[in-house]
N, C-alpha and C. Protein backbone atom coordinates (compact mmCIF):
# COMPACT_ATOMS: atom_id res chain seq x y z
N UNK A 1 84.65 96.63 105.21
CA UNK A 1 83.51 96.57 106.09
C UNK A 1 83.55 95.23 106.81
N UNK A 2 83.54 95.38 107.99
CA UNK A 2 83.23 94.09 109.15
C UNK A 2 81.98 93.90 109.58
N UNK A 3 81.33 92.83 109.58
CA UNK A 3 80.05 93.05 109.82
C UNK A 3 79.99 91.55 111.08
N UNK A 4 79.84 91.43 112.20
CA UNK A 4 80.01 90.11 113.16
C UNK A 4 78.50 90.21 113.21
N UNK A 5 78.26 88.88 114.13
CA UNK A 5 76.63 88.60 114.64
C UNK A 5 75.82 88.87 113.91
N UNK A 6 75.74 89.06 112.64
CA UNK A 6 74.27 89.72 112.04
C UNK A 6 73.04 88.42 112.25
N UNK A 7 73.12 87.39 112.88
CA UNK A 7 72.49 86.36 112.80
C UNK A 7 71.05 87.16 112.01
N UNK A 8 71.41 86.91 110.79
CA UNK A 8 69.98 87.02 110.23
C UNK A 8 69.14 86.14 109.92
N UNK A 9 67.36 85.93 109.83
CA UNK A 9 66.94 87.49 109.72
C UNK A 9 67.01 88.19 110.81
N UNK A 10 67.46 87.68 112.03
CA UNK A 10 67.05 88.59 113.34
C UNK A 10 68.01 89.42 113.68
N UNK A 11 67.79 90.18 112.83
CA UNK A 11 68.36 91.58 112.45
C UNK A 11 68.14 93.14 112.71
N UNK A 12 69.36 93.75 113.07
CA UNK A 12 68.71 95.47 113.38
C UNK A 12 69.01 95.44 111.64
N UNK A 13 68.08 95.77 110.95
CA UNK A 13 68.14 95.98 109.63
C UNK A 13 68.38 97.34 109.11
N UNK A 14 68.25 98.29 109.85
CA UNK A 14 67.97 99.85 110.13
C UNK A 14 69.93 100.05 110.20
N UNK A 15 70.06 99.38 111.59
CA UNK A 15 71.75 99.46 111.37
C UNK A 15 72.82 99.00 110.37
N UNK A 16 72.15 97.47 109.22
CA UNK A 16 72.82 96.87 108.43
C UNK A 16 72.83 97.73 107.28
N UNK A 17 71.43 98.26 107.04
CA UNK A 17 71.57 99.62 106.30
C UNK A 17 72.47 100.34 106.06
N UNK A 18 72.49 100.77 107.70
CA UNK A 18 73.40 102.11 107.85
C UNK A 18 74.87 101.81 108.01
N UNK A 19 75.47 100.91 108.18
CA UNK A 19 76.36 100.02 107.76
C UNK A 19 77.01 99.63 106.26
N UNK A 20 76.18 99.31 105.00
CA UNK A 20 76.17 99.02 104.09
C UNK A 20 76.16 100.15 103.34
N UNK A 21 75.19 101.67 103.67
CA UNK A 21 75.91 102.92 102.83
C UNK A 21 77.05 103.16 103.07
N UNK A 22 77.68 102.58 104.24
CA UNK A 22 79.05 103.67 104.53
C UNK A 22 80.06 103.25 103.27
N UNK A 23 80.67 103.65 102.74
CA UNK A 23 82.02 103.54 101.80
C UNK A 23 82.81 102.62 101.84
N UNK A 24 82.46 101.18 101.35
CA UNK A 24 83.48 99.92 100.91
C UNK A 24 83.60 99.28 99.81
N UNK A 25 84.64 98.85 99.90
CA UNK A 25 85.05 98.03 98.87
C UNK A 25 85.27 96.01 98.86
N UNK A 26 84.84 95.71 100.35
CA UNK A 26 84.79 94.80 100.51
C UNK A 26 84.00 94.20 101.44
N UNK A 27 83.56 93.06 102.01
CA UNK A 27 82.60 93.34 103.17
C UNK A 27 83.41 91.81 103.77
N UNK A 28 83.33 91.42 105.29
CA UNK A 28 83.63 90.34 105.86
C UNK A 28 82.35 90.16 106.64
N UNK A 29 81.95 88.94 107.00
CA UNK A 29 80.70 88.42 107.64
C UNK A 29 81.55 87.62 108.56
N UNK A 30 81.77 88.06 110.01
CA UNK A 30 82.95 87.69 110.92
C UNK A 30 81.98 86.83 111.85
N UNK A 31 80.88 86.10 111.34
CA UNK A 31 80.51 84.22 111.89
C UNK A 31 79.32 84.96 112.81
N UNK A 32 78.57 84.06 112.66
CA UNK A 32 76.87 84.27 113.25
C UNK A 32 76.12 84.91 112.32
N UNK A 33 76.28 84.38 111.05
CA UNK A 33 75.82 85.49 109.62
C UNK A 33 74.17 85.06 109.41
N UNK A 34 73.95 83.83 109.97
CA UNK A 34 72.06 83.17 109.95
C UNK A 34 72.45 82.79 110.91
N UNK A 35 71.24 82.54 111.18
CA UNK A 35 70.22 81.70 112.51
C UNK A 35 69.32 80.60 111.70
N UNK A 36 69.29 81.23 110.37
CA UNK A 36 68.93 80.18 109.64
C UNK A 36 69.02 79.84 108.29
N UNK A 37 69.76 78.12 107.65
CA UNK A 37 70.33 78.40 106.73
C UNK A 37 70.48 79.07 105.55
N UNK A 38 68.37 78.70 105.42
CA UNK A 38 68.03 78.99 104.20
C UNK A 38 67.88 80.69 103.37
N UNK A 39 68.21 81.60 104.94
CA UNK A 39 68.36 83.08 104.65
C UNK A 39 69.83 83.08 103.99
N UNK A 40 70.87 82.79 104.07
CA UNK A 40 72.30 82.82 103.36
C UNK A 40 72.29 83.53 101.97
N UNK A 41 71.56 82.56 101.49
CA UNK A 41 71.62 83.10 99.94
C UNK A 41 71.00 85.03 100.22
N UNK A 42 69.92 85.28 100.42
CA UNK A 42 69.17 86.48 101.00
C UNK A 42 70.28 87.19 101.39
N UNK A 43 70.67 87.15 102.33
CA UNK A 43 71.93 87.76 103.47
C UNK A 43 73.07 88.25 102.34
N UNK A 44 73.85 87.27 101.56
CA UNK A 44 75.14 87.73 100.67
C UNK A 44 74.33 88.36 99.58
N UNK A 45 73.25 88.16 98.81
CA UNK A 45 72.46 89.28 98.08
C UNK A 45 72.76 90.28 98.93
N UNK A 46 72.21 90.65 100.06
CA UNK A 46 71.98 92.20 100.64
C UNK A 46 73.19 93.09 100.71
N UNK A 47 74.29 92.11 101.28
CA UNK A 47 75.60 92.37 101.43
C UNK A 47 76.48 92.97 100.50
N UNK A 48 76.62 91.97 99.44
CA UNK A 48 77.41 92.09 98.15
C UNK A 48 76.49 93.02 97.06
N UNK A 49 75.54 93.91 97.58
CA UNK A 49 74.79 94.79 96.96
C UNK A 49 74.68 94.07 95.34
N UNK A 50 73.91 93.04 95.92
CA UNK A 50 73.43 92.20 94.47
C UNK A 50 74.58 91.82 93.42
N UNK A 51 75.75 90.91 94.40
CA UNK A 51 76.78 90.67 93.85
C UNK A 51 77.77 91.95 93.11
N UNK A 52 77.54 92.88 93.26
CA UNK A 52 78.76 94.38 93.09
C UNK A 52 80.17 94.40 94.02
N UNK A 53 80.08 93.68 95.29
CA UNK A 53 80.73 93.51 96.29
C UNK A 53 81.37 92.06 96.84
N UNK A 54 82.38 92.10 96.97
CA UNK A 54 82.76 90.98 97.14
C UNK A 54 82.65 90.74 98.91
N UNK A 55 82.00 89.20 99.37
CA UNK A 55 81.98 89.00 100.48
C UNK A 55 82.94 87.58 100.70
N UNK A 56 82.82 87.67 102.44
CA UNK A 56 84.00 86.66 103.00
C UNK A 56 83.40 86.32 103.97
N UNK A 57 82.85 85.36 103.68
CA UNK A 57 82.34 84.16 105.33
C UNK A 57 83.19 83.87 106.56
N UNK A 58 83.33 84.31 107.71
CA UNK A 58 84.25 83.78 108.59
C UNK A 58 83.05 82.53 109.20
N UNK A 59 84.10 81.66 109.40
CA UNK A 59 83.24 80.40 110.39
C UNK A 59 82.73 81.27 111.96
N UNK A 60 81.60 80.87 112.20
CA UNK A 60 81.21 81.41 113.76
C UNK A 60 80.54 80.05 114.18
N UNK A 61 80.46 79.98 115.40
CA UNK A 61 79.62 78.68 115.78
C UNK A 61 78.40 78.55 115.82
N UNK A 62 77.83 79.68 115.16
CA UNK A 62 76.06 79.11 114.34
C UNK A 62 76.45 78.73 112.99
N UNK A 63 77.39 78.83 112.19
CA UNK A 63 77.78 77.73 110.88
C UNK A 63 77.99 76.97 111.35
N UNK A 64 79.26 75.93 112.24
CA UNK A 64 79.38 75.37 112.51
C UNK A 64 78.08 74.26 112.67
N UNK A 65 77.31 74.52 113.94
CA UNK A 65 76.02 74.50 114.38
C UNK A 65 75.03 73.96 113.21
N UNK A 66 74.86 75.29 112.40
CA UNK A 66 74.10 74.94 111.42
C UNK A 66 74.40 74.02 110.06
N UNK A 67 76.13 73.75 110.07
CA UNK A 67 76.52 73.16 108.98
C UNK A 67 76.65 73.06 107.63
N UNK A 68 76.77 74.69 107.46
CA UNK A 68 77.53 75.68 106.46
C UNK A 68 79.02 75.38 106.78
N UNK A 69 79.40 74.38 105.58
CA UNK A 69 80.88 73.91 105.54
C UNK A 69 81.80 74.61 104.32
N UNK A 70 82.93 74.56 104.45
CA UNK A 70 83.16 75.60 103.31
C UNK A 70 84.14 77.10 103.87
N UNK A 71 83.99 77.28 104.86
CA UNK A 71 84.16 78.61 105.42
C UNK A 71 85.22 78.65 105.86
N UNK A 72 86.00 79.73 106.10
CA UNK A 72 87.60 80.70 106.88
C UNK A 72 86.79 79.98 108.24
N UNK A 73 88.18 79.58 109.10
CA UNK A 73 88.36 79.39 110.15
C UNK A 73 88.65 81.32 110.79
N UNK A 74 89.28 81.72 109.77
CA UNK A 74 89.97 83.56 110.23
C UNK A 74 89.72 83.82 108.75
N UNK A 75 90.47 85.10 109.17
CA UNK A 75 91.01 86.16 107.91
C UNK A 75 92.24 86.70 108.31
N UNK A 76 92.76 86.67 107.43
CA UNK A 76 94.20 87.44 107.71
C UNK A 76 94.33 88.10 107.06
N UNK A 77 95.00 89.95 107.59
CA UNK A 77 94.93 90.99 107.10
C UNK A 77 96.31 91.48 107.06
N UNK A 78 97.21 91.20 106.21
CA UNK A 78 98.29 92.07 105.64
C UNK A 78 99.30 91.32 106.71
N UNK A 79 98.98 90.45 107.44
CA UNK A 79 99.98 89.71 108.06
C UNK A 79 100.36 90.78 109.84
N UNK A 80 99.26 91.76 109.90
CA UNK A 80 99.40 91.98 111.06
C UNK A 80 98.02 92.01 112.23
N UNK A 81 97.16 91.55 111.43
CA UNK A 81 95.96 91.54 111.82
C UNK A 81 95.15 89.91 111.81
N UNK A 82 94.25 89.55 112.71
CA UNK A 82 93.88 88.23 112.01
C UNK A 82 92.20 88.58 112.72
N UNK A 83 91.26 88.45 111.82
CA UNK A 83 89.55 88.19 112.33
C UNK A 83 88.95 86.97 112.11
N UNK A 84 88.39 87.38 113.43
CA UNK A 84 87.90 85.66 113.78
C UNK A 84 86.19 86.35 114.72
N UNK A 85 85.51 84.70 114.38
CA UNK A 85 84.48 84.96 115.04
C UNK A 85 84.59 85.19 116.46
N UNK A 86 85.40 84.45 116.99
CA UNK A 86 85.48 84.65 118.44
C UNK A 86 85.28 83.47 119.68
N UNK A 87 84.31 82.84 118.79
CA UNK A 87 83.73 81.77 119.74
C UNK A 87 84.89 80.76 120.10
N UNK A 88 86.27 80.78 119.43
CA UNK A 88 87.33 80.17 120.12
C UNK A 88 87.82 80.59 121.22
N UNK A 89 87.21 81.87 121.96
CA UNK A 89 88.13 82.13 122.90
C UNK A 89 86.88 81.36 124.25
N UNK A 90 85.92 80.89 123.92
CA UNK A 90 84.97 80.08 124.90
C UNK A 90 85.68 79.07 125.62
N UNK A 91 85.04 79.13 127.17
CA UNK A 91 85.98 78.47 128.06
C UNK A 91 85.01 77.29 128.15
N UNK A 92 85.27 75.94 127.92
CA UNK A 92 84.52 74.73 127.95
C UNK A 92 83.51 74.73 127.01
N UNK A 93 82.23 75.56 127.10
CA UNK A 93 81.13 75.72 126.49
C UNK A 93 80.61 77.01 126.06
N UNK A 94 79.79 76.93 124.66
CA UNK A 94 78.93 78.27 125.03
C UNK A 94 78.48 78.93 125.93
N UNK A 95 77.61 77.93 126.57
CA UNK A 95 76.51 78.12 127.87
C UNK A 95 77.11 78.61 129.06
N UNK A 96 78.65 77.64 129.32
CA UNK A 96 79.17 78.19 130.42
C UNK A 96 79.93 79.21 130.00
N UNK A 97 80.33 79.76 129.01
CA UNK A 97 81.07 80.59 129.10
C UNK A 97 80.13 82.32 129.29
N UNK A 98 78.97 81.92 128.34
CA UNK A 98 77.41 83.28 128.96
C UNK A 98 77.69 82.99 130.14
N UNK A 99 77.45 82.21 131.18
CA UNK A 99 77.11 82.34 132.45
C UNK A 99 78.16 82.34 133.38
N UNK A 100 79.07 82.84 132.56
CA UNK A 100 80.06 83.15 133.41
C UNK A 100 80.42 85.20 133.28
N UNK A 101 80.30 85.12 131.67
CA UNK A 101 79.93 86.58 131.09
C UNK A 101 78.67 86.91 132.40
N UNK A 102 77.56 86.39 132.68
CA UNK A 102 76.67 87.16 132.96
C UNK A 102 76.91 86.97 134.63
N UNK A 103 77.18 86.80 135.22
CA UNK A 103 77.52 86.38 136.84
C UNK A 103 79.41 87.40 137.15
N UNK A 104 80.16 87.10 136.12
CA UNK A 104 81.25 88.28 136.21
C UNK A 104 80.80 90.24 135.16
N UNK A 105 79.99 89.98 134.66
CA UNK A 105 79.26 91.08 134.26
C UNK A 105 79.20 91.98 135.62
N UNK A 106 78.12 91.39 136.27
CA UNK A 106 77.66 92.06 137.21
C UNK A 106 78.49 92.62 138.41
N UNK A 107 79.96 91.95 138.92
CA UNK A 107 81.05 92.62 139.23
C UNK A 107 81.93 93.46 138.60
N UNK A 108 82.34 93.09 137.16
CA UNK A 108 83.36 94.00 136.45
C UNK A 108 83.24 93.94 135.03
N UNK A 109 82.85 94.46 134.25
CA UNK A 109 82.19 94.53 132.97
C UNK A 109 83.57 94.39 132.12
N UNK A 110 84.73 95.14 132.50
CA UNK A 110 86.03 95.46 132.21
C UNK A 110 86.95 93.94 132.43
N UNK A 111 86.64 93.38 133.39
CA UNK A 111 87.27 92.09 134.03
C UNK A 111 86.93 90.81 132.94
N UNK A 112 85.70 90.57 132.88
CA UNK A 112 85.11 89.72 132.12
C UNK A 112 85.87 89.77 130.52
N UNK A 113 85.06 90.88 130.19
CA UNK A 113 85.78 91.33 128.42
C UNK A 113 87.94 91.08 129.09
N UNK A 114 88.12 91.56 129.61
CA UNK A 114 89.65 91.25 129.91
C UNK A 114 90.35 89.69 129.47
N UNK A 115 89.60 88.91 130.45
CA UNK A 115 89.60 87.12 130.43
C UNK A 115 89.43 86.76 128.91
N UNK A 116 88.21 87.52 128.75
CA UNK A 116 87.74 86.33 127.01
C UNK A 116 88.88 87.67 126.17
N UNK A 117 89.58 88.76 126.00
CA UNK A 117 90.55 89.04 125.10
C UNK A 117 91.92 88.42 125.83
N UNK A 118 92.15 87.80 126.86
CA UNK A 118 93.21 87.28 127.15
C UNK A 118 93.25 85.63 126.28
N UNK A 119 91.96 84.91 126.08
CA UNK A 119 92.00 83.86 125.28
C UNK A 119 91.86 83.94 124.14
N UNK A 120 91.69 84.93 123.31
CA UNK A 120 91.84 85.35 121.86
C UNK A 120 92.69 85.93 121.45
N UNK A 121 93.89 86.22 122.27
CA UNK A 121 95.01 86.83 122.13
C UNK A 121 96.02 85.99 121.16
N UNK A 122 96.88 86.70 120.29
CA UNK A 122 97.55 85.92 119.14
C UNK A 122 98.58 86.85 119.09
N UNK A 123 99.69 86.07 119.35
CA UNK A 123 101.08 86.95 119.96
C UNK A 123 101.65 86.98 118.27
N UNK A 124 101.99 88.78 118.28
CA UNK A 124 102.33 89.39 116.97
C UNK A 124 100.90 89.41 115.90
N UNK A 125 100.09 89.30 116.87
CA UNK A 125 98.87 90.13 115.39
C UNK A 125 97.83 90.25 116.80
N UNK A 126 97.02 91.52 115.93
CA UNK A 126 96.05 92.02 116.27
C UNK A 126 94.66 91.30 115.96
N UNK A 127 93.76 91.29 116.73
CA UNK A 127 93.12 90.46 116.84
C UNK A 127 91.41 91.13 116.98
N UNK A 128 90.59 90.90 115.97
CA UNK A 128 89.72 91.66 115.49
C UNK A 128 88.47 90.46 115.74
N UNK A 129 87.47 90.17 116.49
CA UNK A 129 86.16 89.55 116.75
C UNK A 129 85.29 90.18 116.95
N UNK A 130 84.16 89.51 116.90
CA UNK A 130 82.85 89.27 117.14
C UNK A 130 82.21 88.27 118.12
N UNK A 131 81.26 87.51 118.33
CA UNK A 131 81.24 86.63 118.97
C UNK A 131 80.28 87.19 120.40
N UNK A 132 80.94 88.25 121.19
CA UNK A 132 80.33 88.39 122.35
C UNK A 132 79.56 89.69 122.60
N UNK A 133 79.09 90.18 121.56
CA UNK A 133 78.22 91.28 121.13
C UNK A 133 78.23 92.15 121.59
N UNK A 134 79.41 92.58 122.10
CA UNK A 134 80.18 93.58 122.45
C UNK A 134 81.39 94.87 122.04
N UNK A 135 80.96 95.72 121.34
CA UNK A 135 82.09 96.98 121.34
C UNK A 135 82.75 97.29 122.41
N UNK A 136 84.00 96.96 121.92
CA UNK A 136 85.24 97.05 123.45
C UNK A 136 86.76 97.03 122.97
N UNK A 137 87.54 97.53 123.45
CA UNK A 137 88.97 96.78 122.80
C UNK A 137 90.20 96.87 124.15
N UNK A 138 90.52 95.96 123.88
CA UNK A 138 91.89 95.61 124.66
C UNK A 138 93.51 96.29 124.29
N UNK A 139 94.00 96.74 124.93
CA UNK A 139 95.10 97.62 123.94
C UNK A 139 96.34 96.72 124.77
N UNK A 140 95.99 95.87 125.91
CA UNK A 140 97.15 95.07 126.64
C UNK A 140 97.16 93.93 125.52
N UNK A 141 95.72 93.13 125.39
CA UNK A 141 96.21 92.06 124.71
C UNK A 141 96.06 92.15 123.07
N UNK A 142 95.51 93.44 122.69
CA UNK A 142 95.58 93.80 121.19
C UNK A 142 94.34 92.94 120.91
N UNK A 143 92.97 93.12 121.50
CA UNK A 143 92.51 92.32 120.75
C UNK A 143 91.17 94.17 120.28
N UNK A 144 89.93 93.63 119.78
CA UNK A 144 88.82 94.57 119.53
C UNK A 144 88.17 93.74 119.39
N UNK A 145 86.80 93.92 120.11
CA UNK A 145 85.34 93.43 119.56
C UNK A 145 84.20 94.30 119.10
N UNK A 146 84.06 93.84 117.71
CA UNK A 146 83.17 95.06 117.09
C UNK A 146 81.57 94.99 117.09
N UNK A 147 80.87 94.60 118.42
CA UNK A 147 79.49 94.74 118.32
C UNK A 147 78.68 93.59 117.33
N UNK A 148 77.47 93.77 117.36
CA UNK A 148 76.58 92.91 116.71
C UNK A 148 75.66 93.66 116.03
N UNK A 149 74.87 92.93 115.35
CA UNK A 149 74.42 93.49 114.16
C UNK A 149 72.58 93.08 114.23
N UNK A 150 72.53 91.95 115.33
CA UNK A 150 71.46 91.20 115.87
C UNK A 150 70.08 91.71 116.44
N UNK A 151 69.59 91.31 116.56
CA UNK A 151 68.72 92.46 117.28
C UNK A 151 68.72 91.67 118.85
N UNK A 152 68.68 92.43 119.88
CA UNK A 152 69.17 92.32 121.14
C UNK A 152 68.38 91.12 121.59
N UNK A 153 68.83 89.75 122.65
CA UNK A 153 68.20 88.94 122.90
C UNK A 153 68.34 88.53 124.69
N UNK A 154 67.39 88.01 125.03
CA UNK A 154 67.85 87.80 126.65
C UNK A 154 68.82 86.96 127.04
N UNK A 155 68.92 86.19 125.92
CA UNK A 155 69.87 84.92 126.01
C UNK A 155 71.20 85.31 126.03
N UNK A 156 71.99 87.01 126.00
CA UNK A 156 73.34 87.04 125.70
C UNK A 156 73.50 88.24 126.63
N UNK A 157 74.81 87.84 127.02
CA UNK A 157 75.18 88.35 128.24
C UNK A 157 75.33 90.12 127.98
N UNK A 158 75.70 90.61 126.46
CA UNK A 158 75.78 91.80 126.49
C UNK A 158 75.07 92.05 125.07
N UNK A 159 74.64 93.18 125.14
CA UNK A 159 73.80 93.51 123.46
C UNK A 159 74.11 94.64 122.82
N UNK A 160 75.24 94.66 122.15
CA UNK A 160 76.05 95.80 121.93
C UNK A 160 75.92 95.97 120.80
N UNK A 161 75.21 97.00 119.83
CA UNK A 161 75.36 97.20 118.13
C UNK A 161 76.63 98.24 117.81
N UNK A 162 77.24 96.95 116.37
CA UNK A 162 78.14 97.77 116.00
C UNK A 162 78.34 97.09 115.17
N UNK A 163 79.48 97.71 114.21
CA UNK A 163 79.95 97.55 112.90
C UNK A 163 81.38 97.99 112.97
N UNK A 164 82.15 97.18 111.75
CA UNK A 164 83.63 98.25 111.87
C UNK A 164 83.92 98.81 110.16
N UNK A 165 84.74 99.60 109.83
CA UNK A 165 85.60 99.47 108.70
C UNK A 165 86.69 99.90 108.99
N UNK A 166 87.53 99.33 107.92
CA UNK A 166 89.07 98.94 107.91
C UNK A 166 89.60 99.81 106.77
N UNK A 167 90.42 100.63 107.13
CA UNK A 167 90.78 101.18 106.45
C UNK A 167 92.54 101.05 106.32
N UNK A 168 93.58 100.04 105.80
CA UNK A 168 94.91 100.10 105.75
C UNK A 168 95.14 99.30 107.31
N UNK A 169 95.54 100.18 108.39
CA UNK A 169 95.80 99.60 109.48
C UNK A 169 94.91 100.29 110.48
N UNK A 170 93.79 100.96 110.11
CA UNK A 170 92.90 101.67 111.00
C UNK A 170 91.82 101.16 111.18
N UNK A 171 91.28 100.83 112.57
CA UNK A 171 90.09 100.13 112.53
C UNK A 171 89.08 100.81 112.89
N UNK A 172 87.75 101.34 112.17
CA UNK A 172 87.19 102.29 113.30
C UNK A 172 85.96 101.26 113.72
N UNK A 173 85.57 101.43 115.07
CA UNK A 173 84.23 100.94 115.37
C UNK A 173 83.47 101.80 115.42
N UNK A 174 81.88 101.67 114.75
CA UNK A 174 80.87 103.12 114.97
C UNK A 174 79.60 102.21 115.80
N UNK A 175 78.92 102.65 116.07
CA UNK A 175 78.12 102.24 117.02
C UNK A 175 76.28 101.95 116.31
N UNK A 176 75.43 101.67 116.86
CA UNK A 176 73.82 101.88 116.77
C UNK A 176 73.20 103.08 115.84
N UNK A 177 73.77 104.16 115.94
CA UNK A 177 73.36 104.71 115.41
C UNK A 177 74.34 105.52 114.17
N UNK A 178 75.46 104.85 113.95
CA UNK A 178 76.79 105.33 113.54
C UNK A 178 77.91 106.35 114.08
N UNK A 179 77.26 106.61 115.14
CA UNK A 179 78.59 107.21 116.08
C UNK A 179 79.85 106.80 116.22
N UNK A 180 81.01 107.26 116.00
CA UNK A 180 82.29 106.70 116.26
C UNK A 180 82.80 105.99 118.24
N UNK A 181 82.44 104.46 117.81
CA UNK A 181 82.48 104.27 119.13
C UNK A 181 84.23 104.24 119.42
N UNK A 182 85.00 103.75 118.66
CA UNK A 182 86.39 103.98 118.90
C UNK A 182 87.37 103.23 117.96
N UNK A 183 88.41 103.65 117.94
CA UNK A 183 89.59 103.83 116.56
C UNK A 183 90.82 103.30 116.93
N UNK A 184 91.37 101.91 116.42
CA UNK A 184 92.43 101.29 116.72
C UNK A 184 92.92 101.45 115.58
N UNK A 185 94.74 101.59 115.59
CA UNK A 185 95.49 101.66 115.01
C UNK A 185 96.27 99.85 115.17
N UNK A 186 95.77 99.07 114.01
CA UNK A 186 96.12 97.58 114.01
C UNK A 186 97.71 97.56 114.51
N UNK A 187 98.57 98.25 113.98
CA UNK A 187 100.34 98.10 114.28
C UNK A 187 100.27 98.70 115.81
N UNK A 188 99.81 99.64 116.16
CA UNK A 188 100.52 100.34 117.62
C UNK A 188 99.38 99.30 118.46
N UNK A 189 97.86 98.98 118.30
CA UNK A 189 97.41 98.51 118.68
C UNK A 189 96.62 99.09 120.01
């Protein structure tokens, strides 16, 4: 189970739910896991179904931010895959890089997501984020972004709910309401 953006508590809780019945054996928190510190402890309770489950912190730049030290820069998956929060593929800044999301949004929705998987691109692995709260995937530069978990805010250029699980080399993304939003094969990519 992949779980990006859940910045909790501000949470679709309804979707983390519906997320958390589906069938795993492991869970990753792929960075933006609080908004605030002191929910953490709360958050890996919910996750690790009262410690039954083993969880994995990826760094996102609200740890950073908030200064939860300790954490995966990535994850690396079987040596053909690597997940990351994402916020490395930001061009200068957060701020400028939204307002560049939201000003190229409005010409090419496809163009934009293109640029930020061309800077998260990692030649010979597949490349699995979060970060821009967006379900989307790139099959030129091998990357996927699996949605957010957040509850939608004005401040972000796109407000996309989603979740993934990993199954071997299969990635599926399901959507808001658990719909299968779409299914990468990590090797063919």
């Amino acid at each position: 189970m992949i779980l990006a953006d859940v910045h909790y508590p501000h949470t679709d809780l309804g979707l983390l739910r519906e997320a958390l019945d589906e069938p795993h054996d492991s869970v990753i928190l792929l960075g933006d896991s609080v908004d605030v510190v002191s929910s953490l402890s709360a958050l890996l309770r919910l996750v690790s179904h009262d410690g039954k489950v083993p969880v994995t912190l990826v760094l996102g730049d609200n740890e950073q931010r908030l200064g939860i030290g300790g954490l995966r820069e990535h994850y690396a998956c079987d040596g053909r895959a690597v997940l990351i929060h994402g916020h490395q593929g930001n061009v200068s800044s957060e701020d400028l890089t939204k307002l560049l999301a939201r000003l190229g949004a409005k010409v090419s929705r496809r163009l934009v997501l293109s640029a930020y998987a061309a800077r998260l691109h990692r030649k010979g692995r597949f490349v699995v984020a979060g970060h821009a709260h967006v379900a989307w995937h790139s099959r030129l530069f091998r990357v996927a972004m699996i949605g957010a978990l957040s509850l939608p805010s004005d401040s972000r250029p796109f407000n996309e709910r989603g979740y993934a699980l990993l199954n071997g080399c299969q990635l599926l993304v399901k959507g808001a309401s658990g719909e299968r939003l779409f299914s990468v094969n990590l090797i063919e990519g």
